[in-house]
Protein backbone atom coordinates (compact mmCIF):
# COMPACT_ATOMS: atom_id res chain seq x y z
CA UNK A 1 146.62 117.86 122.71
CA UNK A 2 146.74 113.98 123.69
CA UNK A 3 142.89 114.61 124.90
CA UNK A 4 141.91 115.81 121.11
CA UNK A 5 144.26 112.76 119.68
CA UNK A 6 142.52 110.27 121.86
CA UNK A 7 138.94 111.93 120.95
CA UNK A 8 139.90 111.57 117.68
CA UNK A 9 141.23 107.88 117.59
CA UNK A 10 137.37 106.87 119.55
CA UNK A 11 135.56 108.85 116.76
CA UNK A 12 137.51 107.16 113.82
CA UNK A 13 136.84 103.64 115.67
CA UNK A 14 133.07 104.75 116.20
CA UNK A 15 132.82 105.20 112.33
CA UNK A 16 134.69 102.15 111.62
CA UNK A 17 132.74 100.13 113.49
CA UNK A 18 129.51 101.62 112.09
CA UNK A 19 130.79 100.94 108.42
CA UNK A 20 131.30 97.41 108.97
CA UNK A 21 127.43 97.23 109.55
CA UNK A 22 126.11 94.93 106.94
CA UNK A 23 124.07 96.90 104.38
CA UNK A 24 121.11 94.90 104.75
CA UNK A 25 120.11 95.85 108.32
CA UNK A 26 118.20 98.94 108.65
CA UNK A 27 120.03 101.64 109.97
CA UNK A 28 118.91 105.07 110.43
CA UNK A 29 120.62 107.22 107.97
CA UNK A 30 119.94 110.63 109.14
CA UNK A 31 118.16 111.25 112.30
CA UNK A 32 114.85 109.57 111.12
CA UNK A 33 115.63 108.12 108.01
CA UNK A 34 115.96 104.50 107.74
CA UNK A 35 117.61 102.26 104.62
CA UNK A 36 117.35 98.63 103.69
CA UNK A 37 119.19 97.61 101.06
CA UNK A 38 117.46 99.98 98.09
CA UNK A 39 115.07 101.16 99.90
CA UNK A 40 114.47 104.28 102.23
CA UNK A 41 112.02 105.01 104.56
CA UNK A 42 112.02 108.91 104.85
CA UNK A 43 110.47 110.06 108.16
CA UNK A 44 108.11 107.69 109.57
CA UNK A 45 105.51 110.28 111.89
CA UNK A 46 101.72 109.86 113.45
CA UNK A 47 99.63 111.98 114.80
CA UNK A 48 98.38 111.84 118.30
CA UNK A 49 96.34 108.78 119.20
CA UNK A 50 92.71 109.88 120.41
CA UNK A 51 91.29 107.73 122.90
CA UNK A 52 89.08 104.87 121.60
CA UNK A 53 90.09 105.75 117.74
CA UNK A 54 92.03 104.25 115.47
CA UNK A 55 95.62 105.67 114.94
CA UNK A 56 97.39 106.61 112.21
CA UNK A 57 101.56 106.48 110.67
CA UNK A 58 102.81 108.54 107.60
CA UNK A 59 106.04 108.07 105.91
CA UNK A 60 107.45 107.63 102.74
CA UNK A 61 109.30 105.03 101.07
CA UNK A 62 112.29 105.26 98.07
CA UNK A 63 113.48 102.77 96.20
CA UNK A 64 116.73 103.79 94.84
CA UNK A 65 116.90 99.91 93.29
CA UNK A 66 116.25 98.26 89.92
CA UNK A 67 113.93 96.03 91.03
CA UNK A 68 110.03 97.01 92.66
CA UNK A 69 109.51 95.71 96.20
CA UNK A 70 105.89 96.09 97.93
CA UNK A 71 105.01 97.15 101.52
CA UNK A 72 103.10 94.24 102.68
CA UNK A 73 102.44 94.59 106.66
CA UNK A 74 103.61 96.57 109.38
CA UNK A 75 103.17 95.92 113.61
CA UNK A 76 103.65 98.20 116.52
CA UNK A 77 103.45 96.89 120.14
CA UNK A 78 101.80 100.22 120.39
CA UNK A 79 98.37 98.67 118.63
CA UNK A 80 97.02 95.36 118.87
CA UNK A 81 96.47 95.18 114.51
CA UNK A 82 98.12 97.24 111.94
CA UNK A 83 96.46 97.72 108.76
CA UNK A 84 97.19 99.37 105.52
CA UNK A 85 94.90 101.56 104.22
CA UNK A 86 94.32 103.92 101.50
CA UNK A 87 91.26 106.44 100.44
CA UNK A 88 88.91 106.23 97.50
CA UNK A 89 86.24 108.53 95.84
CA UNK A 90 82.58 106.82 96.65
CA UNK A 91 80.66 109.11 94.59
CA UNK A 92 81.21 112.66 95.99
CA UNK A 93 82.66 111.27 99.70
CA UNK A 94 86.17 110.26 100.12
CA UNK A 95 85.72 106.06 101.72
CA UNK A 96 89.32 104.71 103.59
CA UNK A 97 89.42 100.85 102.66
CA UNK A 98 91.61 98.86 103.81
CA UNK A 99 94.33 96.93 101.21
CA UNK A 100 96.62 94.62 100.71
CA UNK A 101 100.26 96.28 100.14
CA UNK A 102 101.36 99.14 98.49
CA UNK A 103 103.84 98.67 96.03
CA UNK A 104 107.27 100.71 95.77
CA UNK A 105 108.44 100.54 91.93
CA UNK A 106 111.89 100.37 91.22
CA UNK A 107 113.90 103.75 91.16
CA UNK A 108 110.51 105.62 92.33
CA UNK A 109 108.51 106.16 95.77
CA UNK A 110 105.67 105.34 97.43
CA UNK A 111 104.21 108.49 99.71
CA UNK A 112 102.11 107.43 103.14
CA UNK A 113 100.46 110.74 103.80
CA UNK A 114 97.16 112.40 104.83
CA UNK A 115 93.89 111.75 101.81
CA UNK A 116 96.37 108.57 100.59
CA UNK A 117 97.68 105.33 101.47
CA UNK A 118 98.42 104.92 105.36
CA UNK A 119 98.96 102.70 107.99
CA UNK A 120 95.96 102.78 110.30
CA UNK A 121 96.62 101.44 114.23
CA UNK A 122 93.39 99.73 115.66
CA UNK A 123 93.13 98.37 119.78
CA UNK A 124 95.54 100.88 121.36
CA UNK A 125 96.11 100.00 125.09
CA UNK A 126 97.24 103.31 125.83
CA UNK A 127 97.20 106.73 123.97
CA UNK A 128 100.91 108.23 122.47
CA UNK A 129 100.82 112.02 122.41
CA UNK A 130 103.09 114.87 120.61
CA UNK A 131 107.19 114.02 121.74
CA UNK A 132 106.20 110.58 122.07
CA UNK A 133 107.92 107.96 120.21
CA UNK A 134 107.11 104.19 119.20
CA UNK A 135 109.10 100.91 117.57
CA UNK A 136 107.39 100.02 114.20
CA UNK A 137 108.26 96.57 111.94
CA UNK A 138 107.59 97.28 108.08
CA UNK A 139 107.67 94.12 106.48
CA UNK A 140 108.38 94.32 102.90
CA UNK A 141 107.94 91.49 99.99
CA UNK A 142 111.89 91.31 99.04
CA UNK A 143 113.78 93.51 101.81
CA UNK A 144 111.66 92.27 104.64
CA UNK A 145 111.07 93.60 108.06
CA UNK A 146 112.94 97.11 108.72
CA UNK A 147 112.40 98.15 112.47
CA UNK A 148 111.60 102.08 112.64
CA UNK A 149 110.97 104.49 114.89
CA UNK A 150 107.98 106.68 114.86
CA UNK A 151 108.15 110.31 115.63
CA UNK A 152 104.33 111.36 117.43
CA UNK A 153 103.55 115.27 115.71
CA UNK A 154 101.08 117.39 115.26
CA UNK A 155 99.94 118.92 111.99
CA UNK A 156 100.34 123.34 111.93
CA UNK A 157 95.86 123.05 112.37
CA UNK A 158 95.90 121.00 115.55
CA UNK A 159 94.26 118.13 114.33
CA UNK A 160 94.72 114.92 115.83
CA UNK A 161 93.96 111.52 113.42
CA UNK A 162 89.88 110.41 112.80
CA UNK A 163 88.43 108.29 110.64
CA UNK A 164 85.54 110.76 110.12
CA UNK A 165 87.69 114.03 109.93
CA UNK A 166 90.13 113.05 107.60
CA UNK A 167 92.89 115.78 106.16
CA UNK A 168 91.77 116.25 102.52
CA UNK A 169 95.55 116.59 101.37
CA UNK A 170 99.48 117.20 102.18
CA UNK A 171 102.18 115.28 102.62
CA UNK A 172 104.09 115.72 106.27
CA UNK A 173 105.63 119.52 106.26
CA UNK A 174 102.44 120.81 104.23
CA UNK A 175 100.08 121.54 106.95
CA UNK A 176 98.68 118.19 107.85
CA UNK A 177 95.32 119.77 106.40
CA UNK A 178 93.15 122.70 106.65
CA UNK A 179 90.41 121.21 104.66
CA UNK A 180 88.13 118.59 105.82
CA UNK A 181 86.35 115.41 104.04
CA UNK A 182 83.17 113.86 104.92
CA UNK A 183 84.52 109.86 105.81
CA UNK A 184 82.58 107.09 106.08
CA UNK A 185 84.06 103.22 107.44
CA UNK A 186 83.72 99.66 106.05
């Protein structure tokens, strides 16, 4: 009984202590959710990296705030640049280009995910594979950098990230893509 009593004081000071975290650091709120202020990053994930290609991170962003913020840059000592990226329709082949934020309106979301807007990871020293892990810095316009963790997966078909077999669709948890795109680069 005074082994439960003492387990149960070191809990209640665990969660005491965690409360008293100030709401603007970025904490993970469950497993691999992350909050800053308004906004939550739900489940930031990549696939693979392939050897001399590009990487690439999925994740989505809500902003349960009043007021729009913007995703503006992201880093990874994983890759040498971070860029953020998104796809459009070049007469009848999809074209990734590379842009300059992607904005998160107020009380809505923005949705990283395969065919959209991603972050793509260029000069990587040394491939990540599935049950790997990496440290990631968004950097947004008014909440500013919130340090993540990014969970390496691989989509239900296999497919690893290229810039020239693109998913045509899906968010993370809807197959990561059957169907395939013909891709062209800048």
């Amino acid at each position: 009984m005074r082994r439960l009593a003492h387990n149960l004081i070191a809990t209640a000071a665990i969660f005491g202590a965690l409360a008293a975290v100030p709401v603007s650091m970025a904490v993970p709120a469950i497993a691999h959710d992350y909050t800053a202020g308004t906004l939550m990053i739900d489940h930031p994930w990549a696939r693979p990296a392939i050897p001399n290609r590009p990487g690439v991170v999925f994740l989505t962003v809500k902003n349960t705030g009043e007021t729009a913020d913007r995703l503006i840059a992201a880093s990874t000592p994983v890759a040498g640049t971070v860029e953020i990226h998104t796809h459009i329709k070049d007469g009848d082949v999809m074209r990734m280009v590379r842009i300059e934020g992607i904005d998160v309106p107020a009380g809505g979301m923005a949705m990283l995910q395969p065919g959209g807007d991603h972050l793509m990871l260029f000069d990587i020293p040394a491939p990540y594979a599935v049950g790997d892990s990496f440290p990631m810095t968004l950097t947004f316009e008014k909440a500013g950098d919130v340090a993540v963790e990014v969970q390496v997966e691989m989509g239900q078909d296999g497919a690893g990230h290229s810039m020239h077999n693109m998913p045509a669709h899906g968010g993370h948890g809807q197959g990561h893509g059957a169907a395939k795109m013909p891709m062209k680069t800048n």
